[in-house]
C-alpha atoms as a PDB file:
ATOM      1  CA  UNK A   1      41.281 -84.070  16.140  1.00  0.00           C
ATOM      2  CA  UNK A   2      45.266 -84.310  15.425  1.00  0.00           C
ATOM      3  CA  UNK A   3      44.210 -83.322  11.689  1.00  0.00           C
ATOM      4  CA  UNK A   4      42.622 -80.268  13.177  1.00  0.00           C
ATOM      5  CA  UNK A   5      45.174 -79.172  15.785  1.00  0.00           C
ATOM      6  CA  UNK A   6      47.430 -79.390  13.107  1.00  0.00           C
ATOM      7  CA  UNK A   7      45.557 -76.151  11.126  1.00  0.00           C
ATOM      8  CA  UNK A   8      45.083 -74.712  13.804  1.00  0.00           C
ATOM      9  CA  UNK A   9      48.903 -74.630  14.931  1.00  0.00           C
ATOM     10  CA  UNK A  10      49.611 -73.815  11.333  1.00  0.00           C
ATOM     11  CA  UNK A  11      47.098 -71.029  11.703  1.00  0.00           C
ATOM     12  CA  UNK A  12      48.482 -69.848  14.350  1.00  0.00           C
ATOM     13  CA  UNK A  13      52.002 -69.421  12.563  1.00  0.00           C
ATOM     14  CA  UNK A  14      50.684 -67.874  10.126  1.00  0.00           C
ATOM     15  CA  UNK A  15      49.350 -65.548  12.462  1.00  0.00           C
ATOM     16  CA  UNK A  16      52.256 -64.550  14.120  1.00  0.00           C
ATOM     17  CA  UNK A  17      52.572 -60.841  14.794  1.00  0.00           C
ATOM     18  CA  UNK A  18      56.577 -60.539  14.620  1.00  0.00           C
ATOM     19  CA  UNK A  19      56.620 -61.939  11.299  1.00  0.00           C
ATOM     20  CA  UNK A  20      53.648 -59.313   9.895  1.00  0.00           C
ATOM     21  CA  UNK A  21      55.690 -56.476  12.079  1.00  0.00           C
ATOM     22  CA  UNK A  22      59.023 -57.405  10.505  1.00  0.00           C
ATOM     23  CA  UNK A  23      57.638 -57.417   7.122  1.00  0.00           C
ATOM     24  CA  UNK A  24      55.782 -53.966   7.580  1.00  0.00           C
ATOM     25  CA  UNK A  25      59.575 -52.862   9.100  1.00  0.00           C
ATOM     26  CA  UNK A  26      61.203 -53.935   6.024  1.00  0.00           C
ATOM     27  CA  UNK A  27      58.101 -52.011   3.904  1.00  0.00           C
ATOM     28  CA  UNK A  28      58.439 -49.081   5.615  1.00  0.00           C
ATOM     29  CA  UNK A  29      62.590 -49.532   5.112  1.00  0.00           C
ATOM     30  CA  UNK A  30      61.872 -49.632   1.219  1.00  0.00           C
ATOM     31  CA  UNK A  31      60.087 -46.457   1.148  1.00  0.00           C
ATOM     32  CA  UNK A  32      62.557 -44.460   2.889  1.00  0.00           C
ATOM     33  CA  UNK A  33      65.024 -45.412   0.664  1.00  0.00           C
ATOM     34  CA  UNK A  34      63.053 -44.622  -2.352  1.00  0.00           C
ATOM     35  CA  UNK A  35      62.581 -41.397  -0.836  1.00  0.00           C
ATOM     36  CA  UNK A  36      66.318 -40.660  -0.255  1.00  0.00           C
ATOM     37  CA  UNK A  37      67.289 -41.844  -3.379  1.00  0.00           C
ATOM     38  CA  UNK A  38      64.288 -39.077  -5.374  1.00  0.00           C
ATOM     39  CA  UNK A  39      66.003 -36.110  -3.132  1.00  0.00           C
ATOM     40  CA  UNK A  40      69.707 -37.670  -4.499  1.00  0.00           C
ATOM     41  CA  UNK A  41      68.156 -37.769  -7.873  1.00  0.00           C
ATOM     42  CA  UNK A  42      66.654 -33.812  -8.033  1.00  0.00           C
ATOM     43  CA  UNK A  43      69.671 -32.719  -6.535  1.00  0.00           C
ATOM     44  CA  UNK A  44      71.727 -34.094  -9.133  1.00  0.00           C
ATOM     45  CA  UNK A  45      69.259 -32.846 -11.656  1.00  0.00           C
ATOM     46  CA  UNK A  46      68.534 -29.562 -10.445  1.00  0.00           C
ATOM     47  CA  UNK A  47      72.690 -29.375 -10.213  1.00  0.00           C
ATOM     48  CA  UNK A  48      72.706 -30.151 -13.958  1.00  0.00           C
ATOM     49  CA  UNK A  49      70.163 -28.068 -14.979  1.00  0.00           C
ATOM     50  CA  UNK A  50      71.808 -25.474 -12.775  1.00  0.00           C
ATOM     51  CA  UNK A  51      75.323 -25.632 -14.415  1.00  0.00           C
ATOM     52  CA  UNK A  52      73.561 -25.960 -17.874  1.00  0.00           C
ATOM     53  CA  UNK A  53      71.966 -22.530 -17.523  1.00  0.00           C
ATOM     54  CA  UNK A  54      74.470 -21.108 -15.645  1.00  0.00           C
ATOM     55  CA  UNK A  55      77.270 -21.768 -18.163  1.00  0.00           C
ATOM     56  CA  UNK A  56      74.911 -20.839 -21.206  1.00  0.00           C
ATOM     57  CA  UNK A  57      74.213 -17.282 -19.528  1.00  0.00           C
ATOM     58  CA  UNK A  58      78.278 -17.026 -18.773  1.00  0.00           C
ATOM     59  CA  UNK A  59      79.110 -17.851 -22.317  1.00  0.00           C
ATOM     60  CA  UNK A  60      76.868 -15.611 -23.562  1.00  0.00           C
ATOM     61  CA  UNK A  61      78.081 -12.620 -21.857  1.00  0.00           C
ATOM     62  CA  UNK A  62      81.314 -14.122 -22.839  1.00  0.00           C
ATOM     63  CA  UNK A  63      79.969 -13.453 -26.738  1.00  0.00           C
ATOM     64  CA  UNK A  64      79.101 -10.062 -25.970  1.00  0.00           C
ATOM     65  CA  UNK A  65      82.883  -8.593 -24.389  1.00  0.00           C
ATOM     66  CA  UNK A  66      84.232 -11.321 -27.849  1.00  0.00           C
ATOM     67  CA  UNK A  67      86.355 -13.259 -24.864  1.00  0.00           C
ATOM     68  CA  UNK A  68      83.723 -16.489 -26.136  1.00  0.00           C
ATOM     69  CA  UNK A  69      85.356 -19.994 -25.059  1.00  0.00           C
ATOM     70  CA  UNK A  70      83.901 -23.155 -25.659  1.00  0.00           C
ATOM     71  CA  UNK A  71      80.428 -23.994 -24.217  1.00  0.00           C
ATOM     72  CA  UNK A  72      80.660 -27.429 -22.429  1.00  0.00           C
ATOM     73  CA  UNK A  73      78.282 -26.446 -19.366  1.00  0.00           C
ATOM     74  CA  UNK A  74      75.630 -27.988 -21.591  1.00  0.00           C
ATOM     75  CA  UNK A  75      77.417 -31.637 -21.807  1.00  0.00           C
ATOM     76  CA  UNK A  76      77.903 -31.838 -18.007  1.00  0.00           C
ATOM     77  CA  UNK A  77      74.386 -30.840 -17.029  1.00  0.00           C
ATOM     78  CA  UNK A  78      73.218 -33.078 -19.406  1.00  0.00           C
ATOM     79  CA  UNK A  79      75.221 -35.877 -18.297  1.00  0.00           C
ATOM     80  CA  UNK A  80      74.283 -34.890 -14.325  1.00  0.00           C
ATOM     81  CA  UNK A  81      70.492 -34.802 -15.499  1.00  0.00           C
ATOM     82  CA  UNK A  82      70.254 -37.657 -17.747  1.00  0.00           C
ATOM     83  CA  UNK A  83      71.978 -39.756 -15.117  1.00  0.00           C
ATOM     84  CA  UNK A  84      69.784 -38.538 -12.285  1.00  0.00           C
ATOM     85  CA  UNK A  85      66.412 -39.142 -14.286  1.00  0.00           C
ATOM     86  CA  UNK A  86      67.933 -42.711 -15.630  1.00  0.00           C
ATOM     87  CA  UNK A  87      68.357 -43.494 -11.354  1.00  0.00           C
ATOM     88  CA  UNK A  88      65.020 -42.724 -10.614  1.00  0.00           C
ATOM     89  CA  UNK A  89      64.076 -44.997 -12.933  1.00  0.00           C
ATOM     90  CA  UNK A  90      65.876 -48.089 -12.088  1.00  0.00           C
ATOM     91  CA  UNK A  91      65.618 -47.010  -8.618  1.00  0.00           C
ATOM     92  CA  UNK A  92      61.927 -47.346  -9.482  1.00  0.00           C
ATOM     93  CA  UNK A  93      61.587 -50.522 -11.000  1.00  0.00           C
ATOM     94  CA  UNK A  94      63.418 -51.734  -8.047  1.00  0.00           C
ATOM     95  CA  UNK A  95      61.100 -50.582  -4.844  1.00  0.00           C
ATOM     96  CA  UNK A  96      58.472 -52.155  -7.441  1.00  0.00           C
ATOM     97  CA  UNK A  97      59.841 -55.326  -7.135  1.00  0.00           C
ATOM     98  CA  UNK A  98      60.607 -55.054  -3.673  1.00  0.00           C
ATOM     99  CA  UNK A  99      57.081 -53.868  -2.686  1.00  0.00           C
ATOM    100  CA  UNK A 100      55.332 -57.160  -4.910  1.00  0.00           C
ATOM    101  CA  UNK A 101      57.754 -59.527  -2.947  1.00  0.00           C
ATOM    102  CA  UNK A 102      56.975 -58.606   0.524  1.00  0.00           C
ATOM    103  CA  UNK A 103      53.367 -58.727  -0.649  1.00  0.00           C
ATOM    104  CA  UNK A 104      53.715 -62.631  -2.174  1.00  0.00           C
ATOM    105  CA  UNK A 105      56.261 -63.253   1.130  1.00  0.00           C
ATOM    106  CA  UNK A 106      53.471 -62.969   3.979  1.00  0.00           C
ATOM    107  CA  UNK A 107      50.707 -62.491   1.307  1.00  0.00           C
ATOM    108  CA  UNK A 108      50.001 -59.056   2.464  1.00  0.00           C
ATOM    109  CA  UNK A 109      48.553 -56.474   0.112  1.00  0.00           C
ATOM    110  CA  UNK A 110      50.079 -53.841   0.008  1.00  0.00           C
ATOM    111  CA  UNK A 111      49.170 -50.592  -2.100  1.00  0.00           C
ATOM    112  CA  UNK A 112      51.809 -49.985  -4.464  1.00  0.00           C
ATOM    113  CA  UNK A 113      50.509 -46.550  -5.994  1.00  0.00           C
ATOM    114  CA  UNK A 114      51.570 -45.409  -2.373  1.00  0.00           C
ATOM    115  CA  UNK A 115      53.375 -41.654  -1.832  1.00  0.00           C
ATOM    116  CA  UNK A 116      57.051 -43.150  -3.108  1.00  0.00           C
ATOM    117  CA  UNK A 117      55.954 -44.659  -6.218  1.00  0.00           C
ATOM    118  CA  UNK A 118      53.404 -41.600  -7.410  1.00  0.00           C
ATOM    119  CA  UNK A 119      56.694 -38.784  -6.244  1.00  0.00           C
ATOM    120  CA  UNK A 120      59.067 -41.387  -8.328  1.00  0.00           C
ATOM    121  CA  UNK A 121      56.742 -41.257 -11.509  1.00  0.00           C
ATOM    122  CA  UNK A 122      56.134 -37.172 -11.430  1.00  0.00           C
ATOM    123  CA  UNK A 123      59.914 -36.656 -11.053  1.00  0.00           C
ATOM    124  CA  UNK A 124      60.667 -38.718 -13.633  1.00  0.00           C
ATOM    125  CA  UNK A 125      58.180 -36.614 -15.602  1.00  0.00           C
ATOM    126  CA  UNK A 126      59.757 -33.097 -14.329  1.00  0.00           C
ATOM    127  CA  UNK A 127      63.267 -34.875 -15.502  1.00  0.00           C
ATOM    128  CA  UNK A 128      62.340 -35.768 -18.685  1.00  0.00           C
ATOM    129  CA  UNK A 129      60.920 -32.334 -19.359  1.00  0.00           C
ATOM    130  CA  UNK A 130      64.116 -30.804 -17.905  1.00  0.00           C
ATOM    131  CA  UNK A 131      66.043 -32.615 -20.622  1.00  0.00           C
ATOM    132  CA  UNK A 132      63.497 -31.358 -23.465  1.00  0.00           C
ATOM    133  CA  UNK A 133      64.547 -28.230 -21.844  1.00  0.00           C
ATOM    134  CA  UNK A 134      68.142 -28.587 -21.879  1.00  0.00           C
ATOM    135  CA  UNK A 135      67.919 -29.684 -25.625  1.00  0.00           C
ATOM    136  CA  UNK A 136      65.273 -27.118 -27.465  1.00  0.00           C
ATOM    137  CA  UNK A 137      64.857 -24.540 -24.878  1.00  0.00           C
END
């Protein structure tokens, strides 16, 4: 009998609901910030890709009156967008790791192809065609 009270009062702490609630608080806490930092990230890549264009078109009207000054829109937007796609992806890698250690803390399971990780991976797709962009297009 003690043998047996003793899984079930182990059972039973497992089986608390604050501790399943906290950890689905703290889940739900990881994917909002993976979703703040991916609108951080496209704004600082749509800025780049912005200022890349935008100072390409000015310095080629610039060509056309002969007033032409140095292009170096097209370093800073590739800095901004190389930096922004380069986040995502460490930003990535981290609400990986985060998601597979609440999962092995309570032993919960988790999907981790969930909304934040699927938007991560096609806007690191969009930024690494931006930057093909920004170099041959």
């Amino acid at each position: 009998m003690n043998n047996e009270q003793q899984i079930r009062a182990t059972a039973e702490q497992d089986a608390d609901p604050r501790i399943d609630l906290a950890v689905e608080r703290t889940i739900l806490a990881l994917v909002r910030t993976q979703l703040a930092w991916i609108r951080t990230m496209i704004t600082l890549m749509t800025a780049g890709l912005a200022i890349d264009k935008g100072f390409a078109a000015l310095h080629e009207a610039r060509l056309l009156s002969g007033e032409a000054w140095i292009n170096n829109g097209h370093l800073a937007g590739l800095i901004m967008t190389i930096t922004g796609t380069l986040m995502i992806i460490l930003v990535t890698i981290n609400y990986v790791m985060g998601i597979k250690a609440l999962n092995n803390m309570k032993g919960t399971r988790r999907k981790l192809f969930d909304s934040g990780l699927i938007l991560s991976l096609i806007i690191i797709a969009i930024g690494f065609l931006m930057l093909y962009f920004m170099f041959f297009g």
